[in-house]
N, C-alpha and C. Protein backbone atom coordinates (compact mmCIF):
# COMPACT_ATOMS: atom_id res chain seq x y z
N UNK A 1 65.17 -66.64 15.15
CA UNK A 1 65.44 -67.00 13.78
C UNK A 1 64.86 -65.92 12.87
N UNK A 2 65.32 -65.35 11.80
CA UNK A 2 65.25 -64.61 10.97
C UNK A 2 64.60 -64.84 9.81
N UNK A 3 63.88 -64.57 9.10
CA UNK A 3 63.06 -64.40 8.02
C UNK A 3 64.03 -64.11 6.59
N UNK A 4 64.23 -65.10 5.95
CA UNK A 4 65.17 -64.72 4.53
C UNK A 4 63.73 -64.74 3.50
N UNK A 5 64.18 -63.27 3.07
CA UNK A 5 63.04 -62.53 1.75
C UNK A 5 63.86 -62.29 0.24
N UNK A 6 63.91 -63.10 0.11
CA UNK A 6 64.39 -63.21 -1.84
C UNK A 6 63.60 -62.13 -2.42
N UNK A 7 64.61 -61.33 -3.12
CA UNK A 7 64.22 -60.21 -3.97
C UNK A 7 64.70 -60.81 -5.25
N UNK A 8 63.77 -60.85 -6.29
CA UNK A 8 63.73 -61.38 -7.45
C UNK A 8 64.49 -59.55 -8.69
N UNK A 9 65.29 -60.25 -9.57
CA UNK A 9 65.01 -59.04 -10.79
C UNK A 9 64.06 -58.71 -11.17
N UNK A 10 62.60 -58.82 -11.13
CA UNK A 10 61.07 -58.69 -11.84
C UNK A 10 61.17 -57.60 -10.30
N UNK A 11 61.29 -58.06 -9.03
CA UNK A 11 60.78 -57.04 -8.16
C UNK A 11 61.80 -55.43 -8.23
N UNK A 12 62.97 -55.91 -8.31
CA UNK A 12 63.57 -54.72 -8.68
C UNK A 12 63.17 -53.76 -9.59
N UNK A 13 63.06 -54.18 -10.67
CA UNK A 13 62.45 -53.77 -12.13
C UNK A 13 61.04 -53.15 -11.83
N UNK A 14 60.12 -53.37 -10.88
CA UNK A 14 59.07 -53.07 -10.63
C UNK A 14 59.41 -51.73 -9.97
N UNK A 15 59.64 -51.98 -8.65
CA UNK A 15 60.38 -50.80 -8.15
C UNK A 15 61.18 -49.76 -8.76
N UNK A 16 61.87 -49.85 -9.63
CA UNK A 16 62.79 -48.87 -10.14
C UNK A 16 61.85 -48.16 -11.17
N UNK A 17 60.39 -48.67 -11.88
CA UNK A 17 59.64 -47.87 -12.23
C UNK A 17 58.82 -47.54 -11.72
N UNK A 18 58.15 -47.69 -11.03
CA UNK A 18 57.48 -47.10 -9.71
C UNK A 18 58.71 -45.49 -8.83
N UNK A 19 59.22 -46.00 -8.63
CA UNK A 19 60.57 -44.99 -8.25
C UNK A 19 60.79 -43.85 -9.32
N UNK A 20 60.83 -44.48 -10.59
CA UNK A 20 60.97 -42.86 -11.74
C UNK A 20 59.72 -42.50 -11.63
N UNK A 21 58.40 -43.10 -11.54
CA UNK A 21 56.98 -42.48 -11.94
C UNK A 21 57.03 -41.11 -11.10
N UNK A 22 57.24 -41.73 -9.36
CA UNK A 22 57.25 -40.58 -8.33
C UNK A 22 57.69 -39.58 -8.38
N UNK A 23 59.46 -39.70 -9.42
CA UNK A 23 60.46 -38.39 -9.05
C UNK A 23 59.89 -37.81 -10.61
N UNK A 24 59.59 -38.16 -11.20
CA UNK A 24 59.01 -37.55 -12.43
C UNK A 24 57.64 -36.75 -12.28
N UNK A 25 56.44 -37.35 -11.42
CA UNK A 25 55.72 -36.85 -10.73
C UNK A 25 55.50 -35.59 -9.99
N UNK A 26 57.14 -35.48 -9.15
CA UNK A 26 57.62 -34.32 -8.11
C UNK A 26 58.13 -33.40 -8.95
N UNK A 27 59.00 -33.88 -10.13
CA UNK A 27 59.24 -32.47 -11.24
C UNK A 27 58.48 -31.64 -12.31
N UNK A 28 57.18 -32.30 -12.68
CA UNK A 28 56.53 -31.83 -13.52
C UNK A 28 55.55 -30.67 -13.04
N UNK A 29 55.14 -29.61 -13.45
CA UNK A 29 53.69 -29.54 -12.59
C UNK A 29 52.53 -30.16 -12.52
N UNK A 30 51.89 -29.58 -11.83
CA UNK A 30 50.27 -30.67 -11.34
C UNK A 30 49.62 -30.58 -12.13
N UNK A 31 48.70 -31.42 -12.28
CA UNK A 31 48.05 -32.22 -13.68
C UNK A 31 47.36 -30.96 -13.87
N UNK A 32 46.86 -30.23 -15.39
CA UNK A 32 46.36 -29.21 -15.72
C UNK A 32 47.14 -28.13 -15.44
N UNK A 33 48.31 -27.90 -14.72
CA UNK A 33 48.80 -27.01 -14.63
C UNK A 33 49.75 -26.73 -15.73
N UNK A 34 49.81 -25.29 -16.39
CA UNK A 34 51.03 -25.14 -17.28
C UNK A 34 51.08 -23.91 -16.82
N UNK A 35 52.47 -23.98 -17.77
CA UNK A 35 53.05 -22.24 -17.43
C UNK A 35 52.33 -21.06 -18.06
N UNK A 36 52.45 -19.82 -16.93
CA UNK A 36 51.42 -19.02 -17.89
C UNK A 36 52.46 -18.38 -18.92
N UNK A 37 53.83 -18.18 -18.49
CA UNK A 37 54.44 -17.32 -19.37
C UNK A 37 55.88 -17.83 -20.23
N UNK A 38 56.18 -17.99 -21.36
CA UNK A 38 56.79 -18.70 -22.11
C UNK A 38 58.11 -17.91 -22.40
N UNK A 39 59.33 -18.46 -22.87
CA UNK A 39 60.36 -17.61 -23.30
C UNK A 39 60.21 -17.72 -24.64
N UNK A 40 61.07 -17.09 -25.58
CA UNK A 40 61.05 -17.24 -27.02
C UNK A 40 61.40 -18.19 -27.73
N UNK A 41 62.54 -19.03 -27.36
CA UNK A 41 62.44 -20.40 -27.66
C UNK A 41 61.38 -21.50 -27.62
N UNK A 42 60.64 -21.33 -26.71
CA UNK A 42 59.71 -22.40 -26.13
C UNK A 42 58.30 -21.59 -27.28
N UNK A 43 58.47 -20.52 -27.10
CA UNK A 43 56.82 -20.24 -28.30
C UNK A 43 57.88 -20.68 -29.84
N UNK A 44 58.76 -20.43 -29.92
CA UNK A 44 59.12 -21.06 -31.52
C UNK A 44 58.85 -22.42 -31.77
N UNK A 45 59.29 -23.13 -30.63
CA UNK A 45 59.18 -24.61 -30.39
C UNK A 45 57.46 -24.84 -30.90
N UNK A 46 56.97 -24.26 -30.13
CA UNK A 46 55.07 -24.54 -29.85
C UNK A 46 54.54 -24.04 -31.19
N UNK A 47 54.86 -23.03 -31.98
CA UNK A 47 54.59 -22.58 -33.29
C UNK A 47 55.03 -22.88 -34.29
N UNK A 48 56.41 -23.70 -34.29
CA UNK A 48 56.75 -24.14 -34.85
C UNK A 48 57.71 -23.57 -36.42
N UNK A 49 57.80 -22.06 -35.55
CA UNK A 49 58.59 -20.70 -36.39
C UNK A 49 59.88 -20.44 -35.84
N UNK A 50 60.64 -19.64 -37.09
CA UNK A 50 61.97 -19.04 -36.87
C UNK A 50 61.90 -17.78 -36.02
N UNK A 51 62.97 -17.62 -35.53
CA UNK A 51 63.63 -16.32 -34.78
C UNK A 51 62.93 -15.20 -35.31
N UNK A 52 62.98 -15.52 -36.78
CA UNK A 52 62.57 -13.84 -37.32
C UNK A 52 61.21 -14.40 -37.72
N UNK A 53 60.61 -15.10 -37.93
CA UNK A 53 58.83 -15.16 -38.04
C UNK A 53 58.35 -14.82 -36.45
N UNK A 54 59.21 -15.02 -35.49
CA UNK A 54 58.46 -14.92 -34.14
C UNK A 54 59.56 -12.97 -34.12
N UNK A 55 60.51 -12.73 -34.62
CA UNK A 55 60.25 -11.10 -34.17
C UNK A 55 59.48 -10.54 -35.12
N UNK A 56 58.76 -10.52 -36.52
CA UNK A 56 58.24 -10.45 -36.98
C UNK A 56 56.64 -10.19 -36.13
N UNK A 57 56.47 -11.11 -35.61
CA UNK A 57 55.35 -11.15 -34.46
C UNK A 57 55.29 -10.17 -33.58
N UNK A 58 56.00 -9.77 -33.42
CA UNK A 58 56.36 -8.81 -32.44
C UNK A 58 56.53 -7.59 -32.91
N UNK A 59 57.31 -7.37 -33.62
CA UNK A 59 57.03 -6.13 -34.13
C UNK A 59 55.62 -5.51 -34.82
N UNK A 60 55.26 -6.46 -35.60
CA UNK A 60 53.67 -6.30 -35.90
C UNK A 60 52.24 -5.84 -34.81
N UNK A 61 52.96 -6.02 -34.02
CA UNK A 61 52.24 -6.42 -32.70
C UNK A 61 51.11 -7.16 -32.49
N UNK A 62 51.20 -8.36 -33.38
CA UNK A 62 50.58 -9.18 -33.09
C UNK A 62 50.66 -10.35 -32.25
N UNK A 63 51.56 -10.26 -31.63
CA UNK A 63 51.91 -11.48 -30.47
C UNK A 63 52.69 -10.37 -29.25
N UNK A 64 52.02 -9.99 -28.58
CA UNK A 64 52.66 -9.28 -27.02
C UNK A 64 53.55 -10.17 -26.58
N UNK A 65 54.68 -9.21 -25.91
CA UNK A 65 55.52 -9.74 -24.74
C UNK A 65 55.83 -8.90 -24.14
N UNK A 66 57.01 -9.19 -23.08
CA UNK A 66 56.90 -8.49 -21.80
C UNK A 66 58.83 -8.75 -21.88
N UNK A 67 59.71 -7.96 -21.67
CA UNK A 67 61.09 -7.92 -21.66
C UNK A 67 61.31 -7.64 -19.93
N UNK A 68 61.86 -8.87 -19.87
CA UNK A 68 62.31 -8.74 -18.35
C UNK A 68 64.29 -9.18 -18.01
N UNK A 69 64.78 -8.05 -18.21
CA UNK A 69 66.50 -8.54 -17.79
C UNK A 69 67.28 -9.23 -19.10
N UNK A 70 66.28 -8.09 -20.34
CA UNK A 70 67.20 -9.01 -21.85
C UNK A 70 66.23 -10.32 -22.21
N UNK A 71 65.67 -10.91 -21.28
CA UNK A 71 64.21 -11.96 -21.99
C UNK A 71 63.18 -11.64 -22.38
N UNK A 72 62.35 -12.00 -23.32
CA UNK A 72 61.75 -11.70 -23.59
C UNK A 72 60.84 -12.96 -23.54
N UNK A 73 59.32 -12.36 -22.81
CA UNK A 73 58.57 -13.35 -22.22
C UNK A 73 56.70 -13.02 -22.72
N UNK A 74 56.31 -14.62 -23.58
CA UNK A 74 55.11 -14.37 -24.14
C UNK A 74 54.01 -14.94 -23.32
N UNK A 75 53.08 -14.51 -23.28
CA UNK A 75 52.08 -14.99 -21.85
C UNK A 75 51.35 -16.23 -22.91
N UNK A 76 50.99 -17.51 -22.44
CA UNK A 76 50.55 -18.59 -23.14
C UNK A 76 49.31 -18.32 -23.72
N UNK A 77 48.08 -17.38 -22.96
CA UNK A 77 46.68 -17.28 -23.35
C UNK A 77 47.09 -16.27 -25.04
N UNK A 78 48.10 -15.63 -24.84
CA UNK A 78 48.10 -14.52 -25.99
C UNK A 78 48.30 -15.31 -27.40
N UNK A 79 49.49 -16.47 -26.84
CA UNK A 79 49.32 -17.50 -28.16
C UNK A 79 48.32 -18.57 -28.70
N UNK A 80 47.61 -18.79 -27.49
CA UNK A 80 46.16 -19.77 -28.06
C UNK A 80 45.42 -18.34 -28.70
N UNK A 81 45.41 -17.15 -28.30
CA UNK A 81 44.48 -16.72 -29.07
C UNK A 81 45.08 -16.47 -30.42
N UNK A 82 45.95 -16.01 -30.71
CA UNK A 82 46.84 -15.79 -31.70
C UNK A 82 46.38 -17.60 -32.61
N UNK A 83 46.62 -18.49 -32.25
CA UNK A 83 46.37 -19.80 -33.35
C UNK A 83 44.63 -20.13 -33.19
N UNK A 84 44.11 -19.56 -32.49
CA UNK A 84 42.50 -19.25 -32.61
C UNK A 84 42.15 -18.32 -33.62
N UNK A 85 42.97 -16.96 -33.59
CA UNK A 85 42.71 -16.03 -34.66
C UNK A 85 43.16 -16.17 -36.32
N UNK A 86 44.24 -17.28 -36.33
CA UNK A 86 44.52 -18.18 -37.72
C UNK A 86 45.05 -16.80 -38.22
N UNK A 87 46.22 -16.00 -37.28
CA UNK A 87 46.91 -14.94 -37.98
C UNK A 87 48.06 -15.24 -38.18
């Protein structure tokens, strides 16, 4: 004789967030980890500046980057110091 196990909607519902926590878990990086090196979108995003306030930056040479294949790539420590230096 066989064992009948009723799965309730509350247990589903449990499971199916438990289930995103994991795969969300597996895509992010590991806790404290961030990226060291940013594209130009993503430092406009974080600074909260236009195209030309962030080449502006650049040309000044006050915010370094590094051009790799037409991207242009800002290392993250250069921008904490940059909003440390309140330039």
């Amino acid at each position: 004789m066989t064992a009948i196990e009723l799965i309730t909607k509350e247990d589903l519902k449990t499971f199916r967030t438990e289930l995103l926590n994991d795969i969300k878990g597996l895509l992010k990086p590991g806790m404290g980890e961030q990226k060291q090196w940013l594209k130009s979108y993503e430092v406009r995003k974080l600074l909260n500046i236009s195209p030309g306030t962030l080449q502006t930056l650049r040309i000044n040479g006050i915010l370094r980057f590094s051009k790799i294949g037409g991207m242009l790539y800002y290392k993250l420590e250069d921008i904490h110091r940059l909003l440390e230096e309140g330039s």
